[in-house]
N, C-alpha and C. Protein backbone atom coordinates (compact mmCIF):
# COMPACT_ATOMS: atom_id res chain seq x y z
N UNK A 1 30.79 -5.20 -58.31
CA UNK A 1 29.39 -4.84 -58.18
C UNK A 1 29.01 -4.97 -56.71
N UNK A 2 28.37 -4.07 -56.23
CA UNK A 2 27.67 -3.81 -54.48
C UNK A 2 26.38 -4.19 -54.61
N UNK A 3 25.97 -4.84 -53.48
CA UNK A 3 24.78 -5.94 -53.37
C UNK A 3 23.77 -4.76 -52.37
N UNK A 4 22.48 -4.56 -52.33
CA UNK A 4 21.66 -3.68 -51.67
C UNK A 4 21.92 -3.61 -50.16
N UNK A 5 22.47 -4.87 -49.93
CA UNK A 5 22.61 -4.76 -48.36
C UNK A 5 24.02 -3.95 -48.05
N UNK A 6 24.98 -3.78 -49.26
CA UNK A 6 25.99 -3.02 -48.82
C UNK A 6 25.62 -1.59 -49.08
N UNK A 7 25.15 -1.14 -50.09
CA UNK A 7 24.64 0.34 -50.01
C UNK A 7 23.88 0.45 -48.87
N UNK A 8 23.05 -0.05 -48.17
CA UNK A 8 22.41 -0.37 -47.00
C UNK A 8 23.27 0.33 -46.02
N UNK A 9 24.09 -0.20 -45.78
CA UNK A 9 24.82 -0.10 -44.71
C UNK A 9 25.68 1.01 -44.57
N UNK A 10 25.75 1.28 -45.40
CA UNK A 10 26.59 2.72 -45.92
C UNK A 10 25.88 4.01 -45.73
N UNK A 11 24.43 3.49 -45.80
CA UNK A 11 23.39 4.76 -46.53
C UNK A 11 22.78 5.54 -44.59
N UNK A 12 24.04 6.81 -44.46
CA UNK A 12 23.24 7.02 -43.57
C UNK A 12 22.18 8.37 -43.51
N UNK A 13 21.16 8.39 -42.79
CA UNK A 13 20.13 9.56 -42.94
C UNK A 13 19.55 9.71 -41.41
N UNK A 14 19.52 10.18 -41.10
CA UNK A 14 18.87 11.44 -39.68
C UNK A 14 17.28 11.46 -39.96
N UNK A 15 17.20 11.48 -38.74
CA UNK A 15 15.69 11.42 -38.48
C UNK A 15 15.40 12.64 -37.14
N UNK A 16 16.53 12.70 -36.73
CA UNK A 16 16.32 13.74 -35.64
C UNK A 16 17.61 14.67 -35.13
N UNK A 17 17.69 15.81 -35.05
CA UNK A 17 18.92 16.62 -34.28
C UNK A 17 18.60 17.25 -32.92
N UNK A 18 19.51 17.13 -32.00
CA UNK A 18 19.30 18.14 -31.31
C UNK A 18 20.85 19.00 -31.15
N UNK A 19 20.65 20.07 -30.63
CA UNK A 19 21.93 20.85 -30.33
C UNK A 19 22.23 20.73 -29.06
N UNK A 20 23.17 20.55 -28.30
CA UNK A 20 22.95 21.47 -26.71
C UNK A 20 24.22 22.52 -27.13
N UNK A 21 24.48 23.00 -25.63
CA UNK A 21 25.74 23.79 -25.54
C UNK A 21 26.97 22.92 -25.34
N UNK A 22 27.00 21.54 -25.78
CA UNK A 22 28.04 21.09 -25.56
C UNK A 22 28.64 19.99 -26.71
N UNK A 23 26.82 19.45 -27.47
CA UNK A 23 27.01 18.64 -28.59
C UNK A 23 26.46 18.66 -30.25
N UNK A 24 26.62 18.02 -30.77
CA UNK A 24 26.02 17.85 -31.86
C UNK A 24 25.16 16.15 -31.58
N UNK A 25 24.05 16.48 -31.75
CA UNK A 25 23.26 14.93 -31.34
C UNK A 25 22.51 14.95 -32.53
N UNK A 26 22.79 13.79 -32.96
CA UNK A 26 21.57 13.16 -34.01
C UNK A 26 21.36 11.38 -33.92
N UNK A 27 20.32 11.39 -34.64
CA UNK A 27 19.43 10.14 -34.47
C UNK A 27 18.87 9.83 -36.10
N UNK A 28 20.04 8.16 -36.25
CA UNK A 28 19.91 8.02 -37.60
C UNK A 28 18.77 6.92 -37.66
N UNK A 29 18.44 6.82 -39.10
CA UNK A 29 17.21 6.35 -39.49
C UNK A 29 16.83 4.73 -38.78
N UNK A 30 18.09 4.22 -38.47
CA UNK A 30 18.44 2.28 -38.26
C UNK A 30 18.36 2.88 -36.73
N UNK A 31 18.04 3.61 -35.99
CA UNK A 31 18.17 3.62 -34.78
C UNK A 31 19.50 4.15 -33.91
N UNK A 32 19.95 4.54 -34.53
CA UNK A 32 22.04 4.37 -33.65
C UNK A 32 22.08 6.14 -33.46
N UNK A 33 22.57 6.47 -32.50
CA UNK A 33 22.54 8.15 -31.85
C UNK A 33 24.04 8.17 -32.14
N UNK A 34 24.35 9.16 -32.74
CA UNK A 34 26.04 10.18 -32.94
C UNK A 34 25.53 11.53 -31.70
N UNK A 35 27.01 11.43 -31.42
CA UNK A 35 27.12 12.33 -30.56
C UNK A 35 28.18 12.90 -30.26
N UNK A 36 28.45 14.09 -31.01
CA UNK A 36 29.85 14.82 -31.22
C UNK A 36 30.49 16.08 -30.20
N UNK A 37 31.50 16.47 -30.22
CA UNK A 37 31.67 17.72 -29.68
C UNK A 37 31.16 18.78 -30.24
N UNK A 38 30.68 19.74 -29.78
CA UNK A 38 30.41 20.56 -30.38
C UNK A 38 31.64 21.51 -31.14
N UNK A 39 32.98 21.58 -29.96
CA UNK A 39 33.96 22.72 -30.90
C UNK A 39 34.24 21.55 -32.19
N UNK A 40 33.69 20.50 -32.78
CA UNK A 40 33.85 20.20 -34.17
C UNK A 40 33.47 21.02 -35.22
N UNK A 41 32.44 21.72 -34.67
CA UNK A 41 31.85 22.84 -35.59
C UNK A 41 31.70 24.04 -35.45
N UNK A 42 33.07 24.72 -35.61
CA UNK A 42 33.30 26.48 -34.85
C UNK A 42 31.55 27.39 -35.39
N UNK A 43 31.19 27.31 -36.70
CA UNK A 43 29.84 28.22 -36.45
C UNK A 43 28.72 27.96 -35.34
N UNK A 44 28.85 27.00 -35.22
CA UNK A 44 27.85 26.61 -34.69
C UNK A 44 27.98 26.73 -33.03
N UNK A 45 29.24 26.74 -32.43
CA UNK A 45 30.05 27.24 -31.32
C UNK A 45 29.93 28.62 -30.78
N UNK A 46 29.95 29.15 -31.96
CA UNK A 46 30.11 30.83 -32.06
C UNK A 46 28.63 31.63 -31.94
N UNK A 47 27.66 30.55 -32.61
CA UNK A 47 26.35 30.95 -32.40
C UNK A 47 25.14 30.86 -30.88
N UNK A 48 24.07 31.37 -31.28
CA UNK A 48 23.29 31.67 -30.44
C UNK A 48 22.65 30.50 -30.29
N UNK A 49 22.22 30.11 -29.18
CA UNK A 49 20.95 29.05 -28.76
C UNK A 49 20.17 29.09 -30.22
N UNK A 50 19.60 30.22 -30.54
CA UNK A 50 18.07 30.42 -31.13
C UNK A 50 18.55 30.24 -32.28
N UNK A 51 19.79 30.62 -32.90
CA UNK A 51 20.26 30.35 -34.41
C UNK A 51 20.84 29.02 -34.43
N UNK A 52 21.40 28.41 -33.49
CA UNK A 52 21.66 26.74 -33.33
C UNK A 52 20.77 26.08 -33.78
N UNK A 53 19.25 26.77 -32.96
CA UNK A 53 17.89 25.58 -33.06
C UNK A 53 17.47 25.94 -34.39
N UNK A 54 17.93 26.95 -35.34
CA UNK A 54 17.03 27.05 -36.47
C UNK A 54 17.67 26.09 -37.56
N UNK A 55 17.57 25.25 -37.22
CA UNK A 55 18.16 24.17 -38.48
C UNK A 55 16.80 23.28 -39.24
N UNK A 56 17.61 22.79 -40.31
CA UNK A 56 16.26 22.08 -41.42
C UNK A 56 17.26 20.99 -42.03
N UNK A 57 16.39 19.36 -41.23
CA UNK A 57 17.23 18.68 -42.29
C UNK A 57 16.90 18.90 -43.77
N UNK A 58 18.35 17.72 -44.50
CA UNK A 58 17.87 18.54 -45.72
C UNK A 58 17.65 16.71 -46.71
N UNK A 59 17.16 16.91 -47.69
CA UNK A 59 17.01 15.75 -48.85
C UNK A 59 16.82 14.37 -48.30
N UNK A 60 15.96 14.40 -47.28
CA UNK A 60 15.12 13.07 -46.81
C UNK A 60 16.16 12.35 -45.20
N UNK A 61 17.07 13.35 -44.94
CA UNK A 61 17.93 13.34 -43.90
C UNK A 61 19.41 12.89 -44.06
N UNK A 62 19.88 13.43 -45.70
CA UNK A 62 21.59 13.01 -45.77
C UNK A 62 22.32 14.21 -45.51
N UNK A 63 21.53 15.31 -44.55
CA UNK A 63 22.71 16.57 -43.92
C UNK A 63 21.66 17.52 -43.30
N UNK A 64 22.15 18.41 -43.06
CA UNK A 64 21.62 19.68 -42.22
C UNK A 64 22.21 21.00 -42.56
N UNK A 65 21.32 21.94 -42.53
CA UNK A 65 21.62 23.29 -42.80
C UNK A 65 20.81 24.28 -42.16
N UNK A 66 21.94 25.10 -41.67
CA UNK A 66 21.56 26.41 -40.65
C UNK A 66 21.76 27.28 -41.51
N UNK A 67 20.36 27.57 -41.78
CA UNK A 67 20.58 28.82 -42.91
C UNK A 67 21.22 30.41 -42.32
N UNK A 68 21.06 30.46 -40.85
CA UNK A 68 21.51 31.45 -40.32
C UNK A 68 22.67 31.96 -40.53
N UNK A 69 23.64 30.82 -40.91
CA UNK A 69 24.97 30.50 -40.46
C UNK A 69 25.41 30.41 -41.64
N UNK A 70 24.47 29.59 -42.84
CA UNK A 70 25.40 29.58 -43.96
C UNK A 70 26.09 28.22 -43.67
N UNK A 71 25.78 27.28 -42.73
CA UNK A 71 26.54 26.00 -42.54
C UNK A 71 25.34 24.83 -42.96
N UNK A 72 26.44 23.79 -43.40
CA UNK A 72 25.56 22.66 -44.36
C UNK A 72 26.45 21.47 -43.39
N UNK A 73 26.16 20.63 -43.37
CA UNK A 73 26.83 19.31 -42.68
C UNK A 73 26.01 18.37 -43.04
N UNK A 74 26.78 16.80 -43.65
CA UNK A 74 26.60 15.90 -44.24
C UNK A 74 26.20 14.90 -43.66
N UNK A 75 25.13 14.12 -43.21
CA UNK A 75 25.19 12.90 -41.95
C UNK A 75 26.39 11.98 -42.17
N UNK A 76 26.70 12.06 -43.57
CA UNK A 76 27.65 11.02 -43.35
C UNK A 76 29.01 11.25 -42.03
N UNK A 77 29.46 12.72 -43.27
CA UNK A 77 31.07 13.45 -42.05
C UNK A 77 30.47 13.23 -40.73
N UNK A 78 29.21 13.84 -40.27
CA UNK A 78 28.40 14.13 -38.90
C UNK A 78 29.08 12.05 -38.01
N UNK A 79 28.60 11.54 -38.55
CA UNK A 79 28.86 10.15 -38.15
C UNK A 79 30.37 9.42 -38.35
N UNK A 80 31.17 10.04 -39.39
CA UNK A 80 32.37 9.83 -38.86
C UNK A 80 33.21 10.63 -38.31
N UNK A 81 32.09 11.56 -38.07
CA UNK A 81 33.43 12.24 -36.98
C UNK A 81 34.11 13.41 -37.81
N UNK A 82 33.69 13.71 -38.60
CA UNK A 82 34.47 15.22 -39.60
C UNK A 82 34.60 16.20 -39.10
N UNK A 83 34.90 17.11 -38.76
CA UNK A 83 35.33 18.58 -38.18
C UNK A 83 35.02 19.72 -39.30
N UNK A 84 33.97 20.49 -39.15
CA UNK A 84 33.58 21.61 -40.12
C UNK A 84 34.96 22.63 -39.74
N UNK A 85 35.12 23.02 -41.09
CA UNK A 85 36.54 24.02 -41.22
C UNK A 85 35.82 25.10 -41.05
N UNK A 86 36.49 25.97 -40.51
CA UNK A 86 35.76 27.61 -39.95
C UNK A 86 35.96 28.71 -41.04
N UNK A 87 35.17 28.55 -41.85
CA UNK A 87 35.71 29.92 -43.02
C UNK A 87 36.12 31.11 -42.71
């Protein structure tokens, strides 16, 4: 049995993204900034500034989706480091 402070710790959610041309940046709920490469995520590589910025977190901040793109990303993968596969 898991005690609240371990789902706690586990439980991560986004409060903020930004894109540049070089990263994936987000800002989780406890305060702590991820900050990835961007070629982790070929759509998002391949895309435009303006279709980058059109993102919507999603279900209270456990992922993100660029509806442009058809790409969904999980805060969790986002924070360990997962690599979106390029369909």
């Amino acid at each position: 049995m898991s005690s609240t402070a371990e789902k706690n710790e586990y439980d991560f959610r986004l409060i903020n993204v930004e894109v540049t041309d070089t990263q994936l940046c987000v800002t989780l709920a406890d305060g702590r900034e991820v900050h990835n490469p961007l070629e982790f995520y070929p759509k998002l590589v391949k895309a435009s500034k303006k279709v980058r910025n059109n993102f919507r977190i999603l279900a209270q901040g456990i992922g993100i989706e660029w509806p442009d793109l058809n790409e969904h990303l999980s805060t969790e993968g986002i924070v360990l480091g997962r690599r979106a596969i390029d369909w």
